[in-house]
N, C-alpha and C. Protein backbone atom coordinates (compact mmCIF):
# COMPACT_ATOMS: atom_id res chain seq x y z
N UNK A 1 -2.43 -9.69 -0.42
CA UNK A 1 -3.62 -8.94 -0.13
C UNK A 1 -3.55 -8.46 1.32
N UNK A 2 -3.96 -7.33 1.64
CA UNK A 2 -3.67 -6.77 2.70
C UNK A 2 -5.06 -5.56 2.96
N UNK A 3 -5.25 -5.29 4.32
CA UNK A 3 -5.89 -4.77 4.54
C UNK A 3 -5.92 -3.42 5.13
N UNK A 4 -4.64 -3.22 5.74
CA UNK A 4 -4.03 -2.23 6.15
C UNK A 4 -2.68 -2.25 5.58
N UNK A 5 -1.55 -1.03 5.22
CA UNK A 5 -0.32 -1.19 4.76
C UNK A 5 0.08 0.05 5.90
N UNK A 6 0.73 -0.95 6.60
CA UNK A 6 1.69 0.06 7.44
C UNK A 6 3.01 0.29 6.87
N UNK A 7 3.84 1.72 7.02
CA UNK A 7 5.33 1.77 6.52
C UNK A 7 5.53 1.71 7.92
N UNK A 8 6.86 0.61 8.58
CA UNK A 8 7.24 0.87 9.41
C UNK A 8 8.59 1.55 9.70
N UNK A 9 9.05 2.61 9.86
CA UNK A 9 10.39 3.51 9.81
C UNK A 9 10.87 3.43 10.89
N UNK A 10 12.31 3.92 10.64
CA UNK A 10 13.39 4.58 12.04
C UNK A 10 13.74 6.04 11.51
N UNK A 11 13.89 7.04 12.10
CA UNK A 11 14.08 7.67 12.31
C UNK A 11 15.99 7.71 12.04
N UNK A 12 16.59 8.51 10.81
CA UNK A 12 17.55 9.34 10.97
C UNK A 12 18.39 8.03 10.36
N UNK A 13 17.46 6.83 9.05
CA UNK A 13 18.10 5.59 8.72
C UNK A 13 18.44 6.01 7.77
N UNK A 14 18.51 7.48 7.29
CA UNK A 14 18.27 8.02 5.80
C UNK A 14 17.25 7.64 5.04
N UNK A 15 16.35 6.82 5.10
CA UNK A 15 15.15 6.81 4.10
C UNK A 15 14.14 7.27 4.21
N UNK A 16 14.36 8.24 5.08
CA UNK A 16 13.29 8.90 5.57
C UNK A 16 12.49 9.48 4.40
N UNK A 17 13.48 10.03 3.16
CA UNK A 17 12.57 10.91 1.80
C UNK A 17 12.32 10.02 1.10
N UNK A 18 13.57 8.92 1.15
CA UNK A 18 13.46 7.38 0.00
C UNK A 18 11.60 7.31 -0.15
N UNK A 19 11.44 7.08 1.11
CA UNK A 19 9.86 6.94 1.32
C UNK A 19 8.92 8.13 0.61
N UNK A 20 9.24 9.10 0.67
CA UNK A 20 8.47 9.89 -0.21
C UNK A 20 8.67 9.60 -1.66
N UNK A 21 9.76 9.66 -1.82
CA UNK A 21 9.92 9.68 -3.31
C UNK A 21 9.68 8.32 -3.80
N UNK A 22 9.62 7.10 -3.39
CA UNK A 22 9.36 6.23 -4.16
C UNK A 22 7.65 5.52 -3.92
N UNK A 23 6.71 6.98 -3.50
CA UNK A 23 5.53 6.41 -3.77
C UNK A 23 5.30 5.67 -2.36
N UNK A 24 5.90 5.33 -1.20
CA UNK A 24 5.39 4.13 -0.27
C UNK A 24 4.34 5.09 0.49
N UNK A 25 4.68 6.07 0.03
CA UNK A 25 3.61 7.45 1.92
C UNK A 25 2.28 7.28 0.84
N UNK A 26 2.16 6.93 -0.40
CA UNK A 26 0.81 7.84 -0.74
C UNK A 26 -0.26 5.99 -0.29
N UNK A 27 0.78 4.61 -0.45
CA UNK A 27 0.20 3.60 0.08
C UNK A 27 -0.04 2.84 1.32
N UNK A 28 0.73 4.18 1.80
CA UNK A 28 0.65 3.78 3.58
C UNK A 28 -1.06 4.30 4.27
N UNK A 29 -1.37 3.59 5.02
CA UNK A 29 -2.67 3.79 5.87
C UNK A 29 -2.21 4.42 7.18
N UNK A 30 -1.40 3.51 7.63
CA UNK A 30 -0.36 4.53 9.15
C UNK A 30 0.96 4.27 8.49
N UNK A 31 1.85 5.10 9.11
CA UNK A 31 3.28 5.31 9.71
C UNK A 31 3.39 5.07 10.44
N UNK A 32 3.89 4.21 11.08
CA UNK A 32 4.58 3.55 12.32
C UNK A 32 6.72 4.17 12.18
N UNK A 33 6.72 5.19 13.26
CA UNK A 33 8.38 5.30 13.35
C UNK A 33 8.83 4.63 14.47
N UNK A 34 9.56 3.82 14.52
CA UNK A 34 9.97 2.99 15.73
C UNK A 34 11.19 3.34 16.64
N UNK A 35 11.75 2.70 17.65
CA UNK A 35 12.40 3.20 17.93
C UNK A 35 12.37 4.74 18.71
N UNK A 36 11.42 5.09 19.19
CA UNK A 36 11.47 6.64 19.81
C UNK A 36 12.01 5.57 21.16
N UNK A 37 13.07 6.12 21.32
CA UNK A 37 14.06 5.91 22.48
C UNK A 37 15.22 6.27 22.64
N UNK A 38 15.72 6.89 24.30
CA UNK A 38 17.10 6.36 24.19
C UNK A 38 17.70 7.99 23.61
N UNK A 39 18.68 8.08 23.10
CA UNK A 39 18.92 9.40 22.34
C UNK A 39 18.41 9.70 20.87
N UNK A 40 17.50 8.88 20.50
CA UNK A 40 16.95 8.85 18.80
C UNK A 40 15.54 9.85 19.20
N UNK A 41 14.99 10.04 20.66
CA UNK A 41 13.68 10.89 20.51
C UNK A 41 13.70 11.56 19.71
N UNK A 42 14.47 12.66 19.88
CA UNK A 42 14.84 13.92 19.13
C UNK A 42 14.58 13.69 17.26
N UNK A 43 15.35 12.64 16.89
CA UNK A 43 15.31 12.48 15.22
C UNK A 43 13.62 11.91 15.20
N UNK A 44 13.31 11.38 16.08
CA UNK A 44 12.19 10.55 15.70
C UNK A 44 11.31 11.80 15.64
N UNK A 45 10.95 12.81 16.56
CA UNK A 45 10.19 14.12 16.59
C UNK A 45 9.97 14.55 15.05
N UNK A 46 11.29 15.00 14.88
CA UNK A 46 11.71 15.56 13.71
C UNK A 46 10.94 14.29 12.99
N UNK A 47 11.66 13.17 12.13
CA UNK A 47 10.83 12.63 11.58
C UNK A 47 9.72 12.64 11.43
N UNK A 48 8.94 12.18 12.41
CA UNK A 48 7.17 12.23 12.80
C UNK A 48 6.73 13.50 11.85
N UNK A 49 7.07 14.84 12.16
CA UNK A 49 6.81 16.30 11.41
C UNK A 49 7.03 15.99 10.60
N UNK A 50 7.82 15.67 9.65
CA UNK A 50 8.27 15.62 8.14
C UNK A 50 6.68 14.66 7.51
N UNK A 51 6.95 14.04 7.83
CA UNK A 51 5.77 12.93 7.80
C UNK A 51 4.26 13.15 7.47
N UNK A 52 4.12 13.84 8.91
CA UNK A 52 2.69 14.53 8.99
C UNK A 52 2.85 15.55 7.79
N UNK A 53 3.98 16.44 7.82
CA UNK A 53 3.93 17.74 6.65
C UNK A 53 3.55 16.98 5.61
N UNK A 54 4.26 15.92 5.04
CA UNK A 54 4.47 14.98 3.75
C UNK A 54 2.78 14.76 3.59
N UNK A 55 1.89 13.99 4.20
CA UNK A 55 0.79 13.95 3.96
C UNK A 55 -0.72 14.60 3.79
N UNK A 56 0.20 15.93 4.28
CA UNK A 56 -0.69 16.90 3.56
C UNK A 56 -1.06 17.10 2.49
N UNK A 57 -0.05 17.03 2.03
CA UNK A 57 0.08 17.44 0.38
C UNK A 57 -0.08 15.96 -0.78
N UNK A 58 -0.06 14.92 0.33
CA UNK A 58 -0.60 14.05 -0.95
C UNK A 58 -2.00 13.31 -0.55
N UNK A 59 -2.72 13.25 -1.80
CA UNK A 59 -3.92 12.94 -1.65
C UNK A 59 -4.21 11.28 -0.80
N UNK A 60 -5.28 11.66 -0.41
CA UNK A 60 -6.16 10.39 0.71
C UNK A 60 -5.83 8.96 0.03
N UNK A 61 -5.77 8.33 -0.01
CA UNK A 61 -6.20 6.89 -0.31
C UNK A 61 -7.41 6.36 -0.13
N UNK A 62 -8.10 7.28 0.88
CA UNK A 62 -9.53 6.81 1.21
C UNK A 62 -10.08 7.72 1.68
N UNK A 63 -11.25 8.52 1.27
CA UNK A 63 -11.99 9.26 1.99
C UNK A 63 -12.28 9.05 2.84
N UNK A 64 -12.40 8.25 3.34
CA UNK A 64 -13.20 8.25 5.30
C UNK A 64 -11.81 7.94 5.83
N UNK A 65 -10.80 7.91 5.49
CA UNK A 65 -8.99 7.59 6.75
C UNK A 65 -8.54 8.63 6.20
N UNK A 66 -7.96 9.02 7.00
CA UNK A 66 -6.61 10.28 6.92
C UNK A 66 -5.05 9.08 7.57
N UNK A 67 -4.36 9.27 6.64
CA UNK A 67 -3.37 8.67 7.25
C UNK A 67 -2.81 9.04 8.70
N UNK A 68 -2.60 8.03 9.17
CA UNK A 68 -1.69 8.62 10.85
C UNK A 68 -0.45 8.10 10.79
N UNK A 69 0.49 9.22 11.44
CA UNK A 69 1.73 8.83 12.16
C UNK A 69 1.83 8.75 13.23
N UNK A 70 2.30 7.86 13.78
CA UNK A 70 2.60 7.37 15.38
C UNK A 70 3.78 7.27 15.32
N UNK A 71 4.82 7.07 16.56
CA UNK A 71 5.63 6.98 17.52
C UNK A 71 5.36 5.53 18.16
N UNK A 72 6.78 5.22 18.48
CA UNK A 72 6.70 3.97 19.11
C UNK A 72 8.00 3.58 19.22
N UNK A 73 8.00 2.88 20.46
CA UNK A 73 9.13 1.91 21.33
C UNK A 73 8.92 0.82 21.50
N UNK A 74 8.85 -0.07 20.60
CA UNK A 74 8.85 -1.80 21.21
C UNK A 74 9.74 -2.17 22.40
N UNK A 75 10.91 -1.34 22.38
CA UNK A 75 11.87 -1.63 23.01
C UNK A 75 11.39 -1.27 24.72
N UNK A 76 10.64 -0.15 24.58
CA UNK A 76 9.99 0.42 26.01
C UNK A 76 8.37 0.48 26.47
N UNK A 77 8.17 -0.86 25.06
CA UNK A 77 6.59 -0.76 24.85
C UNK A 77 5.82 0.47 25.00
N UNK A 78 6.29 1.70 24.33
CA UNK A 78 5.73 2.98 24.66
C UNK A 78 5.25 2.94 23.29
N UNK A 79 3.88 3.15 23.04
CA UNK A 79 2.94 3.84 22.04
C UNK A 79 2.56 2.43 20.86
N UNK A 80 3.44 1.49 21.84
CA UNK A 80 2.63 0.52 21.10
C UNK A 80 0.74 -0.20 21.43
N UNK A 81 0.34 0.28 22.11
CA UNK A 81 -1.11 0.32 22.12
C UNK A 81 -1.85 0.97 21.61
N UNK A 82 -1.29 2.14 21.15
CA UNK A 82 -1.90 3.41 20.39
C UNK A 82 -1.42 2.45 18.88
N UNK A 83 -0.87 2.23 18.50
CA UNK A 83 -0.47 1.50 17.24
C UNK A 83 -1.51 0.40 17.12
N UNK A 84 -1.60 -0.47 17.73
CA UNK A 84 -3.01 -1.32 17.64
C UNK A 84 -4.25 -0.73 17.58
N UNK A 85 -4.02 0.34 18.34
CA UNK A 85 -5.94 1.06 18.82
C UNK A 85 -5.87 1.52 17.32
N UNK A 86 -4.90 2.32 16.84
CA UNK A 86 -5.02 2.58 15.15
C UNK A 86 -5.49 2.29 14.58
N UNK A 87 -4.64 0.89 13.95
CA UNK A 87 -5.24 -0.33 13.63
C UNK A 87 -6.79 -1.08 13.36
N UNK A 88 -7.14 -1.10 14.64
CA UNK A 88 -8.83 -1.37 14.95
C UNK A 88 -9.45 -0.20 14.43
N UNK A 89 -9.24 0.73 14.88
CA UNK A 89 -9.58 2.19 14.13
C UNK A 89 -10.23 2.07 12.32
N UNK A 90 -8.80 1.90 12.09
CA UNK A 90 -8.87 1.78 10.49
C UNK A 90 -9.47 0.96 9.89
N UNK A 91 -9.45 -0.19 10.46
CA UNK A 91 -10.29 -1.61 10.20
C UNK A 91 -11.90 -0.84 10.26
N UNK A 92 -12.16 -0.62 11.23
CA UNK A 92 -13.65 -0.44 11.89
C UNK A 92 -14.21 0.76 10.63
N UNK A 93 -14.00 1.44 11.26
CA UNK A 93 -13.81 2.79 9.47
C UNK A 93 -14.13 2.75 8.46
N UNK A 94 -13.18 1.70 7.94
CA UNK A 94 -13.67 0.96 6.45
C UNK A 94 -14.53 -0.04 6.35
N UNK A 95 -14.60 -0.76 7.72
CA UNK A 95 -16.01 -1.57 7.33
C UNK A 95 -16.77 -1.15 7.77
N UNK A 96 -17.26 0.53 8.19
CA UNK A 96 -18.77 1.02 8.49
C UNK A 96 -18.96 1.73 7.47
N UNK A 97 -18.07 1.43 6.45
CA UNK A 97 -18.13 2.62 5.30
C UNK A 97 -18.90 1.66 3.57
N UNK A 98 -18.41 0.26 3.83
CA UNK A 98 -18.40 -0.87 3.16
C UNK A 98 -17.38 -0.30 2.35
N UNK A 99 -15.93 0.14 2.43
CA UNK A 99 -14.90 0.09 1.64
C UNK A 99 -14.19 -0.89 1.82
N UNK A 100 -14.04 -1.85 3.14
CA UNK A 100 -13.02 -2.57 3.43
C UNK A 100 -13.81 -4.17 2.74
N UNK A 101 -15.08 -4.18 2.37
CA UNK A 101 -15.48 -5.28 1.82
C UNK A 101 -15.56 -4.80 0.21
N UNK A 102 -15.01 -3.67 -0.73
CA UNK A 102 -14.99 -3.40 -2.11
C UNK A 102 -13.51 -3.50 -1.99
N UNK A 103 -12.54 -3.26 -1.05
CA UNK A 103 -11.18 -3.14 -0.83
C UNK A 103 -10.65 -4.47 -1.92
N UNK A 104 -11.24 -6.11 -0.49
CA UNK A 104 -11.16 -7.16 -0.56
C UNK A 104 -11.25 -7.53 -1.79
N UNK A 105 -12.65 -7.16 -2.59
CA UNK A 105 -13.28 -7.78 -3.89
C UNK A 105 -12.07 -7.44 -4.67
N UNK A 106 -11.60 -6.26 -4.97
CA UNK A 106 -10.81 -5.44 -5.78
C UNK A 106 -9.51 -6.11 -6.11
N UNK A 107 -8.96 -6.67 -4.40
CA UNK A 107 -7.68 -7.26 -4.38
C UNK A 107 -8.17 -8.79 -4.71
N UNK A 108 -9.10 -9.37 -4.47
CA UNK A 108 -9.42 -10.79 -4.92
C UNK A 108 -9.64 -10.94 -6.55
N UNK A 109 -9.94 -9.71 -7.04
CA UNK A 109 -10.23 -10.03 -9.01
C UNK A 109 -8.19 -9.96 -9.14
N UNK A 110 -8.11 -8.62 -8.77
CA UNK A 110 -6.54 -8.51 -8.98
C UNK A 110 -5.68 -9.64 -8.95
N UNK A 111 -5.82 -10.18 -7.70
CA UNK A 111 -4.82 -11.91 -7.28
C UNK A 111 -5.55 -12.99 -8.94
N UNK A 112 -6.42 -12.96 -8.81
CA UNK A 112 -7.57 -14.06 -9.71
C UNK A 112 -6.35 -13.58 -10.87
N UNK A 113 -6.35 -12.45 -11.71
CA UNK A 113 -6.04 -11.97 -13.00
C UNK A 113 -4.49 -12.07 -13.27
N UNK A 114 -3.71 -11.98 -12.24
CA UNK A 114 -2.37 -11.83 -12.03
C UNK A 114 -1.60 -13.40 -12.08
N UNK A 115 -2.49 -14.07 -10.80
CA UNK A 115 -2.07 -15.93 -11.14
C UNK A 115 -2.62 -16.51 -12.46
N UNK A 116 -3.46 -15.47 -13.30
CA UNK A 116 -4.06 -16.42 -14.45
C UNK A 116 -2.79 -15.78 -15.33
N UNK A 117 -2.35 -15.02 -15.32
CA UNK A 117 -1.54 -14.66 -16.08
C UNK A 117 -0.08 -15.32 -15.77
N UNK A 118 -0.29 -15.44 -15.01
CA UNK A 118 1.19 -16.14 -14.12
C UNK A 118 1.57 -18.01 -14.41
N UNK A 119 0.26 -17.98 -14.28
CA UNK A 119 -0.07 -19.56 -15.10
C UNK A 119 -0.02 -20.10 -15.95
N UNK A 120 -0.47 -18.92 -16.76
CA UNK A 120 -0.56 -19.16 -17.97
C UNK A 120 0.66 -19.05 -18.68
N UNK A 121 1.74 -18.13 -18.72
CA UNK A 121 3.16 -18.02 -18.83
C UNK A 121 3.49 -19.59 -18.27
N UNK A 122 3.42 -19.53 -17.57
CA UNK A 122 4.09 -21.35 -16.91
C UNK A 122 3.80 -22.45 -17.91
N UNK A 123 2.10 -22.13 -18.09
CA UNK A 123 2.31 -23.64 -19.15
C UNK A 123 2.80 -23.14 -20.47
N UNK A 124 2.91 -21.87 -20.65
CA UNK A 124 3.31 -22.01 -21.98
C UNK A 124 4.81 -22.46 -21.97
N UNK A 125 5.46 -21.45 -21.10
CA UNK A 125 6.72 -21.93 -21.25
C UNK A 125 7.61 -23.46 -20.89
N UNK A 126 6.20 -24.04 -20.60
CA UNK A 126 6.73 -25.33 -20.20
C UNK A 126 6.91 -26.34 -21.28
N UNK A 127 6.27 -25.87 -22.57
CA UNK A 127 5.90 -26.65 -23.74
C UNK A 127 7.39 -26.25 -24.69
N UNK A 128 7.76 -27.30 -24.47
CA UNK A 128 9.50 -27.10 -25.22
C UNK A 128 9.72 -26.44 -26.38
N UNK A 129 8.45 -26.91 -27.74
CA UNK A 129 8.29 -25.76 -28.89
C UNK A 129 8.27 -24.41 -28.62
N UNK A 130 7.57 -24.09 -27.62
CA UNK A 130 6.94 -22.79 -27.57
C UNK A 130 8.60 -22.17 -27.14
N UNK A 131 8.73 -22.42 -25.94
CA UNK A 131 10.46 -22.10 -25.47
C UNK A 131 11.23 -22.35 -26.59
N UNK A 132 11.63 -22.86 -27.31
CA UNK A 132 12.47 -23.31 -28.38
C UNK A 132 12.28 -22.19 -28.93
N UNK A 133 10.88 -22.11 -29.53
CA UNK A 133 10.69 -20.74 -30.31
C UNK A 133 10.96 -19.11 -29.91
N UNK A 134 10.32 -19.19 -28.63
CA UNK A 134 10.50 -17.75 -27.78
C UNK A 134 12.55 -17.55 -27.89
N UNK A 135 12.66 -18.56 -27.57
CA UNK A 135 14.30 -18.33 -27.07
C UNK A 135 15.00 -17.99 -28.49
N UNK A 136 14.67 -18.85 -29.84
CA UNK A 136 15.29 -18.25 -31.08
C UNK A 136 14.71 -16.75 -31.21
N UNK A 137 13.64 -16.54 -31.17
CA UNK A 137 13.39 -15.06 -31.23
C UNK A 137 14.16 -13.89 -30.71
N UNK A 138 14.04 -14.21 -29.14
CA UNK A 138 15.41 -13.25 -28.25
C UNK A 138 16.62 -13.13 -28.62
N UNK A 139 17.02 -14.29 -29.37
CA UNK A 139 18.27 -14.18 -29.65
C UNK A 139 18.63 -13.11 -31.08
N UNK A 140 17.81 -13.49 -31.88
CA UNK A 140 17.60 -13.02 -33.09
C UNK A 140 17.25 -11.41 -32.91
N UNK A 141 16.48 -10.84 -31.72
CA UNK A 141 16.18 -9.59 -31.48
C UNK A 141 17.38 -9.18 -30.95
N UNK A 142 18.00 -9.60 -30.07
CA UNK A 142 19.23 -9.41 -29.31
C UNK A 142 20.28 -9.13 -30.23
N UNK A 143 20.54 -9.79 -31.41
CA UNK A 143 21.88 -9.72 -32.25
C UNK A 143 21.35 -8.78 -33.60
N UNK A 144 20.22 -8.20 -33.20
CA UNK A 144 19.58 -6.96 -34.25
C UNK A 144 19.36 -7.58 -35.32
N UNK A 145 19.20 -9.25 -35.85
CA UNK A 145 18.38 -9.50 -37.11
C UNK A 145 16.86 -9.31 -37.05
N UNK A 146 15.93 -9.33 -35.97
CA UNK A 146 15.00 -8.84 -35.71
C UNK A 146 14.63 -7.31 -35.08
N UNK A 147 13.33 -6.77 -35.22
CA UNK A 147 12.82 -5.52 -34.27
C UNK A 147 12.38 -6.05 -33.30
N UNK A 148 11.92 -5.91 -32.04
CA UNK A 148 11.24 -5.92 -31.20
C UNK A 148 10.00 -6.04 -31.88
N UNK A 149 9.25 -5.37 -32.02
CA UNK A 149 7.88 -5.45 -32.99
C UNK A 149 8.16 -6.79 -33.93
N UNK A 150 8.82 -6.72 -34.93
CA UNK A 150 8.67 -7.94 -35.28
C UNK A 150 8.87 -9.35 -34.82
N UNK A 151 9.46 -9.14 -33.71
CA UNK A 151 9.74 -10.35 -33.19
C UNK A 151 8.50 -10.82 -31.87
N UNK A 152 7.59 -9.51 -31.76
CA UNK A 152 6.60 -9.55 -30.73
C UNK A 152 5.37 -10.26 -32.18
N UNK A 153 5.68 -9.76 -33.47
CA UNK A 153 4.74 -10.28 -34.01
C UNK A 153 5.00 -11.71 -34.42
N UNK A 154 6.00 -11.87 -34.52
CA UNK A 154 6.41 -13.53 -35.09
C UNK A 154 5.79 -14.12 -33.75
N UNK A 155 6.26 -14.51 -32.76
CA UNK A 155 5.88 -14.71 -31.36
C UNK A 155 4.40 -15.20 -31.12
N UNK A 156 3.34 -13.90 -31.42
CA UNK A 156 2.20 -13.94 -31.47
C UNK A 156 1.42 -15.10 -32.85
N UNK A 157 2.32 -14.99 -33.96
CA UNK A 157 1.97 -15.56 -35.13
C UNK A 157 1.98 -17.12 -34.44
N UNK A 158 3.05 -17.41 -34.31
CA UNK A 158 3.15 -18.56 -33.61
C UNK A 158 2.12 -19.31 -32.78
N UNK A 159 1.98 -18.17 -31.34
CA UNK A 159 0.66 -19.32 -30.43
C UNK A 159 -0.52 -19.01 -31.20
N UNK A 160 -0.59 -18.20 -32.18
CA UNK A 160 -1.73 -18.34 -33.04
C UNK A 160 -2.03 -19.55 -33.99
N UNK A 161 -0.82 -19.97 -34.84
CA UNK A 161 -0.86 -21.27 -35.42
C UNK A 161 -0.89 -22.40 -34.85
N UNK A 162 -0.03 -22.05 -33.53
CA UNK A 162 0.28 -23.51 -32.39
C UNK A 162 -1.00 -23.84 -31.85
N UNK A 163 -1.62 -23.06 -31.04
CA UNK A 163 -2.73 -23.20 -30.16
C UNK A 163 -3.54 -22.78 -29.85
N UNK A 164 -3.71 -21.87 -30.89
CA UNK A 164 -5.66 -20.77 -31.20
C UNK A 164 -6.03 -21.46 -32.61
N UNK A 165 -5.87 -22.16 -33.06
CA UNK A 165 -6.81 -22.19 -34.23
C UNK A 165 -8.00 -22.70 -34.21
């Protein structure tokens, strides 16, 4: 659970589009590109633009934030205060908006639903029948005497007789 999702980049690592294309810009709140130093300014510039262009065109995550890109040098502590002031920014924003307390709720049912499911897989598979059974099934789907479907229904037939009745 998180409250802010920063992408943190370098400039000219090649993933510069990776990041577009696999969805991380439309879950980023800031861009953080690191590294503006040294002889990398130049790619980092460039970067930064691509960036800003990139988020034009994809929709908000939140009506009251516009995503930001920043610049930054840990190495020369340059623009790392503007990276915090962000930060507080974004925080402050969403909680004068009461999004950052529906944010929370949202990600707290999510965690709740995900470990119940996560749990629940655990004890089942901890119960040696049930594994015994699941594992003849796979195998049986695997070597094509079963469908998928039928073997999702045998499966189901099962914790139905085992432990719903």
């Amino acid at each position: 659970m998180v409250d802010c999702f920063i992408a943190l980049q370098i400039a000219g690592g090649g993933d510069d589009l990776q990041g577009i294309k696999k969805g991380i810009m439309e879950m980023a709140d800031v861009i953080v590109i690191n590294k503006d130093d040294g002889d990398n300014r130049g790619n980092v510039a460039i970067t930064r633009h691509m960036y800003e262009s990139a988020l034009h065109i994809l929709r908000r995550k939140y009506a009251e934030w516009q995503p930001q890109v920043l610049t930054c040098s840990a190495l020369q502590n340059r623009g790392v205060d503007q990276v915090w002031q962000t930060l507080c920014d974004f925080r402050s924003t969403l909680a004068a908006s009461g999004r950052l307390e529906q944010v929370r709720r949202q990600q707290a049912l999510h965690w709740l639903q995900q470990q119940t499911k996560e749990q629940t897989l655990q004890m089942l598979f901890a119960r040696p029948d049930f594994a015994r059974y699941f594992q003849h099934t796979l195998q049986a789907v695997k070597s094509n005497d079963l469908s998928p479907r039928t073997g999702l229904r045998r499966i189901s037939e099962f914790l139905q007789n085992h432990y719903f009745q």
